[in-house]
Protein backbone atom coordinates (compact mmCIF):
# COMPACT_ATOMS: atom_id res chain seq x y z
CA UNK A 1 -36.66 -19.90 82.13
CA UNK A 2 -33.99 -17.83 84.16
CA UNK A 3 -35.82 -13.86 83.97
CA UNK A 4 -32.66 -12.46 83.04
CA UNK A 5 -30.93 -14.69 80.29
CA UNK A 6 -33.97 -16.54 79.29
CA UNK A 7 -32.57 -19.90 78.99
CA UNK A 8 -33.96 -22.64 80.18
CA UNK A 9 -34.40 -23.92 83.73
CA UNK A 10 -36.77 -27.00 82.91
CA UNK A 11 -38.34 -28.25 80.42
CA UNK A 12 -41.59 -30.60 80.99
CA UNK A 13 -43.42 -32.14 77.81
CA UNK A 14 -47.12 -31.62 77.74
CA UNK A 15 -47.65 -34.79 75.56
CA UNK A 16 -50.48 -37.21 76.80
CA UNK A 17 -53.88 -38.60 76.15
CA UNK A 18 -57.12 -36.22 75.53
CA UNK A 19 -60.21 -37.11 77.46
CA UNK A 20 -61.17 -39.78 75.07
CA UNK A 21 -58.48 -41.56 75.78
CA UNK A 22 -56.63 -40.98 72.72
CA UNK A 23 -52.52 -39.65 72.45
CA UNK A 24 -51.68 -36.99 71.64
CA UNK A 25 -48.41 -35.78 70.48
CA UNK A 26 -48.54 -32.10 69.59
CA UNK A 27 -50.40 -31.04 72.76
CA UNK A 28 -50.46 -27.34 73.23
CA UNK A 29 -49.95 -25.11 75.62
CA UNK A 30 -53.03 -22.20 75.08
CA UNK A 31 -51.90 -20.15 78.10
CA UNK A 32 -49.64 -19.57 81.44
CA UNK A 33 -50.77 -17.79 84.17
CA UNK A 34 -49.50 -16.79 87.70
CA UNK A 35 -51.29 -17.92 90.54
CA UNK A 36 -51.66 -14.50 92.51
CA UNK A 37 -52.05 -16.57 96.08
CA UNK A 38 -49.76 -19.83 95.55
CA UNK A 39 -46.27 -19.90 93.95
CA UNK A 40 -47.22 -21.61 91.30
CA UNK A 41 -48.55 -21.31 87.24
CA UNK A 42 -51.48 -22.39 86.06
CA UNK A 43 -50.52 -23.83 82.25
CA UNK A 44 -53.78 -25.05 80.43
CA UNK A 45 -52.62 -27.56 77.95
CA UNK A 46 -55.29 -27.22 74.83
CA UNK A 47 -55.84 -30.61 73.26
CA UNK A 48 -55.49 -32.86 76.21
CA UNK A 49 -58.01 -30.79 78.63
CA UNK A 50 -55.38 -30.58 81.11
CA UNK A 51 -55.22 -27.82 83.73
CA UNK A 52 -51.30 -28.34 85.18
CA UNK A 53 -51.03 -26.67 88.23
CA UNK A 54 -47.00 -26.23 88.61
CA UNK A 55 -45.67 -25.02 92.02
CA UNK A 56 -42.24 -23.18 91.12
CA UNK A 57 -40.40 -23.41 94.28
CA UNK A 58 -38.41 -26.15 94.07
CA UNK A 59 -37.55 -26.84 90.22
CA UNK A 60 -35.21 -29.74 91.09
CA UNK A 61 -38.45 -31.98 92.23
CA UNK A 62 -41.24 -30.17 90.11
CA UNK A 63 -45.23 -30.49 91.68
CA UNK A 64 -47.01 -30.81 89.39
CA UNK A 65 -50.52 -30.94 90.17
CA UNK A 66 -52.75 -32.47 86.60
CA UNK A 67 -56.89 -31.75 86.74
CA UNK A 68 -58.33 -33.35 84.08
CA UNK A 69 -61.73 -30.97 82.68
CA UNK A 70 -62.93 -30.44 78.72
CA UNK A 71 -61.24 -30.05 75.28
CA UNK A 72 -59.94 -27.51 74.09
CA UNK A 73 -58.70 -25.27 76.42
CA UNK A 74 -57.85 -21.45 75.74
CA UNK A 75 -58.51 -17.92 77.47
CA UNK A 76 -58.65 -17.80 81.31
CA UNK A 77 -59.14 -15.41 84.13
CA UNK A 78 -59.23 -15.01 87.80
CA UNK A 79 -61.70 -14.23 90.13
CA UNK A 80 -61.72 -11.85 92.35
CA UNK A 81 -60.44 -12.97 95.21
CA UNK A 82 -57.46 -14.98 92.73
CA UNK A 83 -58.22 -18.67 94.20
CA UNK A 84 -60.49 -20.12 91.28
CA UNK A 85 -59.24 -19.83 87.42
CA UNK A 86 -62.22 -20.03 85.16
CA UNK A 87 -60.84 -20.99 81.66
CA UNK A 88 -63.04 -21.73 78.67
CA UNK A 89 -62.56 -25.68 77.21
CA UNK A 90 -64.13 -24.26 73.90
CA UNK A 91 -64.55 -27.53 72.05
CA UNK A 92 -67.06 -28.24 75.03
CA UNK A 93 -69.01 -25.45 74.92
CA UNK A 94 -68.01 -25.33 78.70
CA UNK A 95 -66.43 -22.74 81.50
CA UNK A 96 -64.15 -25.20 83.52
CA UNK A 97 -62.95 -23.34 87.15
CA UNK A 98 -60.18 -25.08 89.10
CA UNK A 99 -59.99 -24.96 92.87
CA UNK A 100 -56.32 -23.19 92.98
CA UNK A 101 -55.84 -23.52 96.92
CA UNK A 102 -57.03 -27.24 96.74
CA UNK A 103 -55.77 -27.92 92.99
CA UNK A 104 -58.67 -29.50 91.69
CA UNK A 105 -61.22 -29.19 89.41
CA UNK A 106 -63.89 -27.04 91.09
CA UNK A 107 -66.80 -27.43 88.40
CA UNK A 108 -67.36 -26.71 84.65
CA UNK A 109 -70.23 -25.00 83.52
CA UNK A 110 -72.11 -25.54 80.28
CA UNK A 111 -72.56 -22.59 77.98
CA UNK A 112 -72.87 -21.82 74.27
CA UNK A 113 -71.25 -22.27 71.08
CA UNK A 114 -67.56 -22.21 71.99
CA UNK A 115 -66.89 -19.80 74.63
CA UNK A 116 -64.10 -17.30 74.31
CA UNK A 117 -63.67 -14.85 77.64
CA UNK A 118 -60.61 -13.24 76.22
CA UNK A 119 -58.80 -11.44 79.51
CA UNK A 120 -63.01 -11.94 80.73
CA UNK A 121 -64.78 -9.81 83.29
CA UNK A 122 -65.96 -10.51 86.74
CA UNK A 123 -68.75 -7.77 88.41
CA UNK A 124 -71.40 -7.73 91.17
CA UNK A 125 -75.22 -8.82 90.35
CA UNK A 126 -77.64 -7.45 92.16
CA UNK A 127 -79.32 -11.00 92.15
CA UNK A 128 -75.95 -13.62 92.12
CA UNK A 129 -73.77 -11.51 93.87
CA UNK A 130 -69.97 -11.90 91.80
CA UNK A 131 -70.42 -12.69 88.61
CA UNK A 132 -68.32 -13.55 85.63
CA UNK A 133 -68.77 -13.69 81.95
CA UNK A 134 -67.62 -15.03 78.81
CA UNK A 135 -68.32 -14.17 75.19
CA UNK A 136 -68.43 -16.88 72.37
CA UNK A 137 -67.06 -17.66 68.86
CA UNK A 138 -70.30 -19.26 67.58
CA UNK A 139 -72.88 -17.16 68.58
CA UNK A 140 -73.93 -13.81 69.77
CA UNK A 141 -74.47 -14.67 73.12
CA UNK A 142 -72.73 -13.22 76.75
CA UNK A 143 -73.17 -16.14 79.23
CA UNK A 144 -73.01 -14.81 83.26
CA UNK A 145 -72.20 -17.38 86.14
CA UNK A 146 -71.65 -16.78 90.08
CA UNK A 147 -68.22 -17.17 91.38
CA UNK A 148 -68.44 -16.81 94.57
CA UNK A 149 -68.98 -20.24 96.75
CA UNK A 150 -68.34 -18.59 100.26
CA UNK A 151 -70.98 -15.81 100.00
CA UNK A 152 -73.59 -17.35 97.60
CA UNK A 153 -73.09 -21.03 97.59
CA UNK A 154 -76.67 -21.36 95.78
CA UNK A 155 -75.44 -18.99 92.69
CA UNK A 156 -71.90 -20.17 92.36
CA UNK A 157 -70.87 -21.98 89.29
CA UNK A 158 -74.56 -21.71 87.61
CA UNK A 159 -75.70 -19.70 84.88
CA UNK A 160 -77.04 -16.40 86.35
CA UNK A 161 -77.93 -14.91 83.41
CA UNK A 162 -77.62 -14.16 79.51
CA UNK A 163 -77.71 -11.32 77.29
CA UNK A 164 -77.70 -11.62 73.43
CA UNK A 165 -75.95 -9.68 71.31
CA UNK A 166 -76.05 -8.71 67.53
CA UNK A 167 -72.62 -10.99 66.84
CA UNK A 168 -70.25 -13.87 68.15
CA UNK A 169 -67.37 -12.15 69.48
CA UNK A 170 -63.65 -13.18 70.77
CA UNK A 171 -63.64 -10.36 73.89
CA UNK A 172 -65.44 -9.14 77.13
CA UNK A 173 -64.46 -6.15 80.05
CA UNK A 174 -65.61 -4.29 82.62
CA UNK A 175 -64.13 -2.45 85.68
CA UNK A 176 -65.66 -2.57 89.58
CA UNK A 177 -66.37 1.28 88.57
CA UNK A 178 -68.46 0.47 85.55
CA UNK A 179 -72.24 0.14 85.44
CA UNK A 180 -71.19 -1.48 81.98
CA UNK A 181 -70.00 -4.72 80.86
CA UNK A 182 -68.29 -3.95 77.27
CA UNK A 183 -68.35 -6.98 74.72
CA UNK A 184 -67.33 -7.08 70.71
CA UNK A 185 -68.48 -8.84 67.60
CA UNK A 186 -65.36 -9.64 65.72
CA UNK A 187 -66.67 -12.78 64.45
CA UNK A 188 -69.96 -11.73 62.92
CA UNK A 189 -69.10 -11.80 59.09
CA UNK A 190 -71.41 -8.34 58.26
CA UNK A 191 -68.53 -5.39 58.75
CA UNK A 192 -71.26 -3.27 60.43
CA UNK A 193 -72.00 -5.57 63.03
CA UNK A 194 -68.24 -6.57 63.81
CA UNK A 195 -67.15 -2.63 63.50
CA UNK A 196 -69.37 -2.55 66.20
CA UNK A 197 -68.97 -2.79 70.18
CA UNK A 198 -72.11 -3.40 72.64
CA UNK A 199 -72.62 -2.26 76.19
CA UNK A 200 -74.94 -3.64 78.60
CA UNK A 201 -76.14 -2.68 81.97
CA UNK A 202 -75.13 -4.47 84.53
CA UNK A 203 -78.69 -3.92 86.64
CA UNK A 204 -81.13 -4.02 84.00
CA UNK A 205 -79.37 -6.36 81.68
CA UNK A 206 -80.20 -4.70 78.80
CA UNK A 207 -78.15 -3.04 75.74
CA UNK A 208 -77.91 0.14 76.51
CA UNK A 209 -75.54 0.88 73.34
CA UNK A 210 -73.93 -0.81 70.01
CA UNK A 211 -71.06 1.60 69.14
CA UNK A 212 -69.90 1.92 65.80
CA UNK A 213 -65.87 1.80 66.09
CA UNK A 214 -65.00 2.34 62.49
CA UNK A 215 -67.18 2.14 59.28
CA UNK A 216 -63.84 1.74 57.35
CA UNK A 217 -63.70 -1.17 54.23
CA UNK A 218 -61.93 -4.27 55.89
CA UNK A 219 -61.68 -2.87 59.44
CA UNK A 220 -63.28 -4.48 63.03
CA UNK A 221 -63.13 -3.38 66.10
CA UNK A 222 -62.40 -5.70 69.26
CA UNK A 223 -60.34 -5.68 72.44
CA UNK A 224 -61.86 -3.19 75.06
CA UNK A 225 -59.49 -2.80 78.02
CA UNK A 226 -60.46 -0.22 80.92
CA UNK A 227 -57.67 2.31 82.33
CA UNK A 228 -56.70 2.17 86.04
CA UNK A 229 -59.68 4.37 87.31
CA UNK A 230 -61.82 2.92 84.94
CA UNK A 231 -62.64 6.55 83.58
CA UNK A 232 -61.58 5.38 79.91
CA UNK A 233 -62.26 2.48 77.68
CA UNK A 234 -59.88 1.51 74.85
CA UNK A 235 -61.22 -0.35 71.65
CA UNK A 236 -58.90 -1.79 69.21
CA UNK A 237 -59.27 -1.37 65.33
CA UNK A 238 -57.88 -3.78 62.80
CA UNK A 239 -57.36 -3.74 59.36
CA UNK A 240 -58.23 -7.14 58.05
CA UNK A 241 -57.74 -6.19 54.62
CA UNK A 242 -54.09 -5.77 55.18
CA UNK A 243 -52.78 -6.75 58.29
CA UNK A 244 -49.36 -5.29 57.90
CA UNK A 245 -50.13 -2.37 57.12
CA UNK A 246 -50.29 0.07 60.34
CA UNK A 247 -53.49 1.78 59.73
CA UNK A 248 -54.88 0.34 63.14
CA UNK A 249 -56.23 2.41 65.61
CA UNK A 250 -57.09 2.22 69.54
CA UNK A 251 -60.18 4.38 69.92
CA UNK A 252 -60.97 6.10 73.37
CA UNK A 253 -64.12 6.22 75.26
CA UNK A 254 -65.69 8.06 77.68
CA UNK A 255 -66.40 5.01 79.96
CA UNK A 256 -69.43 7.08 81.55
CA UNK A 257 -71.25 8.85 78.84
CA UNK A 258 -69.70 6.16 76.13
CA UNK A 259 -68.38 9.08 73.71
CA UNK A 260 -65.71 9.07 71.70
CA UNK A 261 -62.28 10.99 73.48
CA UNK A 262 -59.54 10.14 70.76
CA UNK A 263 -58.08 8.06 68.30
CA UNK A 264 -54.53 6.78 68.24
CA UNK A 265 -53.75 6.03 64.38
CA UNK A 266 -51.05 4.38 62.60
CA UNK A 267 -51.22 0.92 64.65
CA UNK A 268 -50.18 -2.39 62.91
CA UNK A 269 -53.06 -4.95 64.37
CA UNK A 270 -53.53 -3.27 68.17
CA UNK A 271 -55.07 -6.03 69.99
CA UNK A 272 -53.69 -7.16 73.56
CA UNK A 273 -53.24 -4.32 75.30
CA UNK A 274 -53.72 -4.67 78.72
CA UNK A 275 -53.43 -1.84 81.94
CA UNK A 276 -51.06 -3.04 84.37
CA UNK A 277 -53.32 -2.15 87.26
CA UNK A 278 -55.84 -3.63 86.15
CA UNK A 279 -54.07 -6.77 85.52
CA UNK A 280 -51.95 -6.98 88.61
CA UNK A 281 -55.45 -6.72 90.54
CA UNK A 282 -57.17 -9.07 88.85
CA UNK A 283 -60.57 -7.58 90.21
CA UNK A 284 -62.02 -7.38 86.78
């Protein structure tokens, strides 16, 4: 679309076949991302397991660049370094990563019960170097794989570790500044356990908190997003009961001693809200 009007500039249908072979008509797309080295997006089409890798510079005769990986395709993020997108195909139970500099599939990595990374999280391991993780929808589980082929080839695309949680969550942050990987438990159907954050170490592996967000009837708590300096960590508070009613909150944490700051009240639903550092970086 043209930035300023917002009409259309081209329009491309993401119909085709899934990897079973079978058509399909009303093929998603789950999510567009910029490419922070190439000129191109990165559009991951859901039901078809398609990664479309679209280079924007000439829209008159449109590359585009199809990598076939796993079913059904949803939250993705960047590694550090912004050449390999790790997306989760959560039908799968798989992480796929495309190769963005080579556009092609890179590898997909077998996890748990449908994977859901959110914005996701990459860190250093003492042991596998960079790291990224993922949380999942059917199980309280954080899977951990190395990303980093150039520096530890032997780690990279393999499980490095896992640490279990009290509940399947939908959401998982750090920030390079962090000793602590943050993850939540929306999807755990006991409100205490998804009112509830947990923290783990990123040396020792271990929980080294579960946070109570809200103790509220029909609330959870989800969505942690670091600020710039990574000084601060913002949790989201929903109210499930009523969702249109704006008695959300965003609750504010000391991201070093993990005590509360602040609460922002009167919120309809706060969920995706992301620091624009943070995201242009693309380090976490």
């Amino acid at each position: 679309m043209d930035a300023e009007t917002l009409n259309p500039l081209k329009v491309v249908s993401t119909r085709g076949y899934n990897t079973k072979g079978e058509f399909i008509n009303e093929a998603r797309v789950a999510a567009i991302y910029t490419s922070p080295n190439t000129s191109s997006f990165i559009v991951a089409v859901k039901e078809t397991g398609q990664m479309l890798q679209v280079d924007y510079k000439d829209l008159d005769n449109l590359t585009i660049t199809s990598i076939a990986s796993a079913e059904f395709l949803h939250d993705g993020f960047f590694d550090p370094t912004g050449r390999y997108f790790q997306i989760a195909a959560n039908a799968s139970n798989k992480m796929v990563v495309v190769d963005t500099k080579e556009r092609k599939l890179e590898a997909m990595i077998d996890v748990d019960s449908l994977p859901h990374p959110g914005p996701g999280a990459n860190w250093i391991d003492e042991k596998c170097g960079p790291v990224a993780g993922t949380t999942h929808l059917g199980i309280g589980l954080v899977s951990v794989w190395g990303n980093d082929p150039m520096g530890h080839p032997d780690d990279a695309w393999k499980l490095c570790y896992e640490v279990e949680t009290d509940g399947a969550g939908v959401f998982i942050r750090t920030h390079e500044t962090s000793p602590y990987v943050w993850a939540d438990q929306l999807k755990h159907p006991e409100p205490e356990v998804q009112q509830s954050v947990q923290v783990f170490d990123k040396k020792t592996h271990e929980i080294v908190k579960t946070i109570r967000v809200t103790t509220e009837p029909g609330k959870a708590a989800l969505h942690m997003e670091f600020n710039d300096d990574g000084s601060e960590v913002w949790v989201s508070v929903w109210n499930r009961k009523d969702a249109k009613n704006p008695t959300g909150e965003i609750v504010v944490y000391d991201a070093k001693t993990l005590k509360e700051k602040a609460r922002i009240k009167g919120l309809t639903t706060p969920t995706g809200k992301f620091n624009v550092y943070n995201r242009s970086h693309h380090k976490t």
